[in-house]
Protein backbone atom coordinates (compact mmCIF):
# COMPACT_ATOMS: atom_id res chain seq x y z
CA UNK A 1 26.07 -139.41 -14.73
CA UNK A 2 25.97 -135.96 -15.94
CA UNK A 3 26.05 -135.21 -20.08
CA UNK A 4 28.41 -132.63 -20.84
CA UNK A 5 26.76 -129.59 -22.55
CA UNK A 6 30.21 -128.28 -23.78
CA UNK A 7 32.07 -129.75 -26.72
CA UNK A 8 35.29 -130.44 -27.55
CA UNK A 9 37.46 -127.60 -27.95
CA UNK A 10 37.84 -129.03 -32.25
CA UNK A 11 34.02 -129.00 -32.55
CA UNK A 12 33.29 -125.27 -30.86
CA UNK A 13 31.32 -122.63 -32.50
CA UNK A 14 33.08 -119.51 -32.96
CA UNK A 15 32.08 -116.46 -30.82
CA UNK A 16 30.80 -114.08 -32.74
CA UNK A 17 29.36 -110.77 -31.73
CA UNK A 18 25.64 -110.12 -32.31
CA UNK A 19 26.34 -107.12 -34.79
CA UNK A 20 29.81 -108.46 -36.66
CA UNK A 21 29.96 -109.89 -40.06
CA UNK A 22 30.18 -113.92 -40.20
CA UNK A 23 33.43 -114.89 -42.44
CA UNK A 24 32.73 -116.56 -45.53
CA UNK A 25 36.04 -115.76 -47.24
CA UNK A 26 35.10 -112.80 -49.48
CA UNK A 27 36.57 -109.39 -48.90
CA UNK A 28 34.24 -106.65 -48.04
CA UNK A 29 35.34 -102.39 -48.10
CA UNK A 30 33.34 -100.02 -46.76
CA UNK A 31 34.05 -96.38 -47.36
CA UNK A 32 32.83 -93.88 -44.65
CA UNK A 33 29.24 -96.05 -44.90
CA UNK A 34 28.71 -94.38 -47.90
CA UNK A 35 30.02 -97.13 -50.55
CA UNK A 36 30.75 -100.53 -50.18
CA UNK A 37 33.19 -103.07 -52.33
CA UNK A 38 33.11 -106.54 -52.30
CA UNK A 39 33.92 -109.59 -54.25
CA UNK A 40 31.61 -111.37 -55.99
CA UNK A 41 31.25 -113.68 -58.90
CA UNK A 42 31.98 -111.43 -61.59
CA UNK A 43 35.08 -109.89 -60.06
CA UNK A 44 37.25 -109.47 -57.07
CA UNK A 45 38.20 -106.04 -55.41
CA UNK A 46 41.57 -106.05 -56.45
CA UNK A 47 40.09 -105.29 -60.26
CA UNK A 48 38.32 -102.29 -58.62
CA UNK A 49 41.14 -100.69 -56.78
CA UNK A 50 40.79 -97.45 -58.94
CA UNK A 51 37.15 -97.26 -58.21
CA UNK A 52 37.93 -97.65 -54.48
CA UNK A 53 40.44 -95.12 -54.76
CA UNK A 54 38.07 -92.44 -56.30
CA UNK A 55 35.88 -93.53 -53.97
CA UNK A 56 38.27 -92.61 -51.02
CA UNK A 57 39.34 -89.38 -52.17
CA UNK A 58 35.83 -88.78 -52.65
CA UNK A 59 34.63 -89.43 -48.87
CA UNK A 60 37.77 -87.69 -47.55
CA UNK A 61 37.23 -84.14 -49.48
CA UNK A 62 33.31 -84.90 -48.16
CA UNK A 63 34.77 -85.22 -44.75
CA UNK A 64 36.82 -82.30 -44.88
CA UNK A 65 34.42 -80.28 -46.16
CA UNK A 66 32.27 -81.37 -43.85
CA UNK A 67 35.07 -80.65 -40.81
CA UNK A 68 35.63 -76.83 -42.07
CA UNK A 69 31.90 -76.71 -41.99
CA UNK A 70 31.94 -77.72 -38.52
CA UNK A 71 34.76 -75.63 -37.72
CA UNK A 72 33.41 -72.04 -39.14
CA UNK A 73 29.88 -72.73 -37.23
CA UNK A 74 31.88 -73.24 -33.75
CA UNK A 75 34.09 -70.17 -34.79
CA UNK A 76 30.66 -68.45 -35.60
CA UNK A 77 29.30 -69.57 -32.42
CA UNK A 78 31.97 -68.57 -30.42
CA UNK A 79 32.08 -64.91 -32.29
CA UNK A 80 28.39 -64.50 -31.06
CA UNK A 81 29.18 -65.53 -27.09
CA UNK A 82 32.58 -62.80 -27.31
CA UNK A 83 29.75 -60.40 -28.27
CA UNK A 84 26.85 -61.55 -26.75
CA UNK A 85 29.50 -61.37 -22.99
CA UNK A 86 31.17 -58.15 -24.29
CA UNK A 87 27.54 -56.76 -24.62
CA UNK A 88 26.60 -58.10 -21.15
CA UNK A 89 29.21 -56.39 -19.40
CA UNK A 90 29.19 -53.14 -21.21
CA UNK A 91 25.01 -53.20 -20.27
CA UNK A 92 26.38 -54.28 -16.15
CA UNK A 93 28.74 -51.28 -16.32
CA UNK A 94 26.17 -49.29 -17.55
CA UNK A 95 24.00 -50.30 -14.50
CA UNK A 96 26.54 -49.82 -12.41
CA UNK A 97 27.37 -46.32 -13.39
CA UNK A 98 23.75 -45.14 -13.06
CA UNK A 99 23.13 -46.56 -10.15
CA UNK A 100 26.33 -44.91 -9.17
CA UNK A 101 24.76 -41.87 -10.00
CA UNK A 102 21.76 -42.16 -8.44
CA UNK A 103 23.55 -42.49 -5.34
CA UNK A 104 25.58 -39.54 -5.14
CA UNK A 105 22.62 -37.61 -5.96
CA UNK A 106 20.46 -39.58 -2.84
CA UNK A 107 23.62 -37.92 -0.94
CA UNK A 108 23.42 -34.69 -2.46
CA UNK A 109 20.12 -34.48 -1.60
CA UNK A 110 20.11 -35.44 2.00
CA UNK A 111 23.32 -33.14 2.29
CA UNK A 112 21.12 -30.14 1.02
CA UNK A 113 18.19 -30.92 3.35
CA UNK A 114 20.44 -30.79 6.04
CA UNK A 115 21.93 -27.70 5.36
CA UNK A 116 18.23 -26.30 4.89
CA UNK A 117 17.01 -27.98 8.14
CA UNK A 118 20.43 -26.28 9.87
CA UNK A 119 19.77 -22.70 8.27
CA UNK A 120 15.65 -23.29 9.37
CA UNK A 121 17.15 -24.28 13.24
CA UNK A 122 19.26 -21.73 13.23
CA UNK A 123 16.24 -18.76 11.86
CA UNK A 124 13.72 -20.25 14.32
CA UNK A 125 16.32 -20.12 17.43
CA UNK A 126 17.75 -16.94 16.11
CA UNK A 127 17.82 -16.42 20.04
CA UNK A 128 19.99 -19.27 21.20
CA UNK A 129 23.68 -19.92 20.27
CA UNK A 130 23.80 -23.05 18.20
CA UNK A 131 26.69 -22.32 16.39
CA UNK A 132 28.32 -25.32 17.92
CA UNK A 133 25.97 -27.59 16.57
CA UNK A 134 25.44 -25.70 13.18
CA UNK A 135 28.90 -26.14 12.43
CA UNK A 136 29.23 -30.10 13.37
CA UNK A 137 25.91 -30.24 11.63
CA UNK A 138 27.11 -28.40 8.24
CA UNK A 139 30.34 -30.72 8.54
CA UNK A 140 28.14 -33.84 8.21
CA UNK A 141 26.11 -32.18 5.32
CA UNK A 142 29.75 -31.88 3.72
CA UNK A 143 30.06 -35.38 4.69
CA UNK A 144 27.05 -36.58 2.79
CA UNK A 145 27.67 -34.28 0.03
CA UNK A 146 29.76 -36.06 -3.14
CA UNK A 147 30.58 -32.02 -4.47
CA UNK A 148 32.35 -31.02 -1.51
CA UNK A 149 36.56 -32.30 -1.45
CA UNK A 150 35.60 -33.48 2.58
CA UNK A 151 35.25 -37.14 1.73
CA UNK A 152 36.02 -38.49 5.15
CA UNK A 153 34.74 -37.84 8.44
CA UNK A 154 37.20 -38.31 12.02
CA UNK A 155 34.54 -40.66 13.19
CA UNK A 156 32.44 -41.79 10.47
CA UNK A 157 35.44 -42.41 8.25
CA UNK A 158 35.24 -41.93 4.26
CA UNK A 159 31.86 -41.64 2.50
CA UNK A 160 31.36 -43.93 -0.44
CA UNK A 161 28.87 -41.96 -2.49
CA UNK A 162 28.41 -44.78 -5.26
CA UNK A 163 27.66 -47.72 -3.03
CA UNK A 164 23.85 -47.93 -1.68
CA UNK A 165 22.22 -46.60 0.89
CA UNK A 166 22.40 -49.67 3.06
CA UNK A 167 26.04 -49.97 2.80
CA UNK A 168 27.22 -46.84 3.41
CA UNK A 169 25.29 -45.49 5.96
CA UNK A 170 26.47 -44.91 9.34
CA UNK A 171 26.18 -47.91 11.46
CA UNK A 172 26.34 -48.32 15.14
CA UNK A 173 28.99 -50.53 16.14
CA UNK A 174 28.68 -54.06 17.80
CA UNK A 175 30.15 -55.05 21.16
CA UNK A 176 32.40 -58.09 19.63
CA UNK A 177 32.67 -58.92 23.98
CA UNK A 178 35.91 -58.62 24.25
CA UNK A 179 37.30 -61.26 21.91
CA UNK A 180 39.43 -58.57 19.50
CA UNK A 181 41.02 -56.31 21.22
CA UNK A 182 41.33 -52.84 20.31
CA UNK A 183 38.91 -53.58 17.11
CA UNK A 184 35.91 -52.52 16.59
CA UNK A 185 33.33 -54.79 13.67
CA UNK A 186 30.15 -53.80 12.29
């Protein structure tokens, strides 16, 4: 026959956590784990309530002060990130606007050395009537060039002078094989 290992439910232990306090009947206050109160021999807490309540007041202004603390340093932190992301996107806009620029005058440059090549074709074939051609020639120029009020082209559509090179420039369309009708893609 098999001894029991458990006792009685009278005779059992009490469960008590690795890290709590074992009762032996005297009243123990800690205060924010600053300062602690107990009883002892010489007197019991309720003789020291005044102390304690010094004490308390003393923790909580601690704790407060220690909260508004807390509280300017986030505001503080915060401040910094409005200005730090406020800086950031003046510096992007700033990118973007010279970039911008640079642009337009990649445009106004290849719309001038078209209008020179056109005025060089037309002195070296003086001979030959290419006024056709000049003009549709000089009407792309005006297309490339951001100072000119033509901004959009029957065919070619309306020149973005501020985006880049690669995504502005004339594209040849793609067969889509007959799965939109009537539409073409790029």
């Amino acid at each position: 026959m098999k001894k029991s290992t458990k006792s009685t439910i009278g005779q059992r232990k009490p469960q008590i956590r690795k890290y709590d306090s074992v009762y032996n009947g005297r009243l123990s206050l800690c205060i924010n784990g600053a300062k602690t109160f107990r009883d002892c021999r010489s007197y019991v807490l309720e003789d020291r309530l005044e102390d304690m309540m010094l004490s308390i007041y003393g923790e909580a202004e601690q704790v407060k002060q220690a909260r508004l603390a807390r509280e300017e340093a986030e505001r503080q932190r915060q401040e910094q990130e409005r200005k730090r992301e406020e800086q950031r996107q003046q510096y992007n806009a700033e990118v973007d606007r010279t970039l911008a620029l640079v642009n337009c005058a990649a445009d106004y440059e290849i719309a001038c050395r078209i209008r020179a090549y056109v005025s060089a074709m037309e002195k070296a074939h003086s001979d030959q009537d290419l006024s056709e051609w000049a003009s549709w020639a000089r009407s792309k120029a005006d297309w490339y060039d951001p100072t000119v009020a033509k901004k959009e082209d029957e065919l070619l559509g309306r020149r973005e002078h501020e985006k880049s090179q690669e995504s502005k420039g004339p594209q040849h369309k793609r067969d889509t094989g007959g799965k939109s009708k009537g539409m073409l893609t790029s």
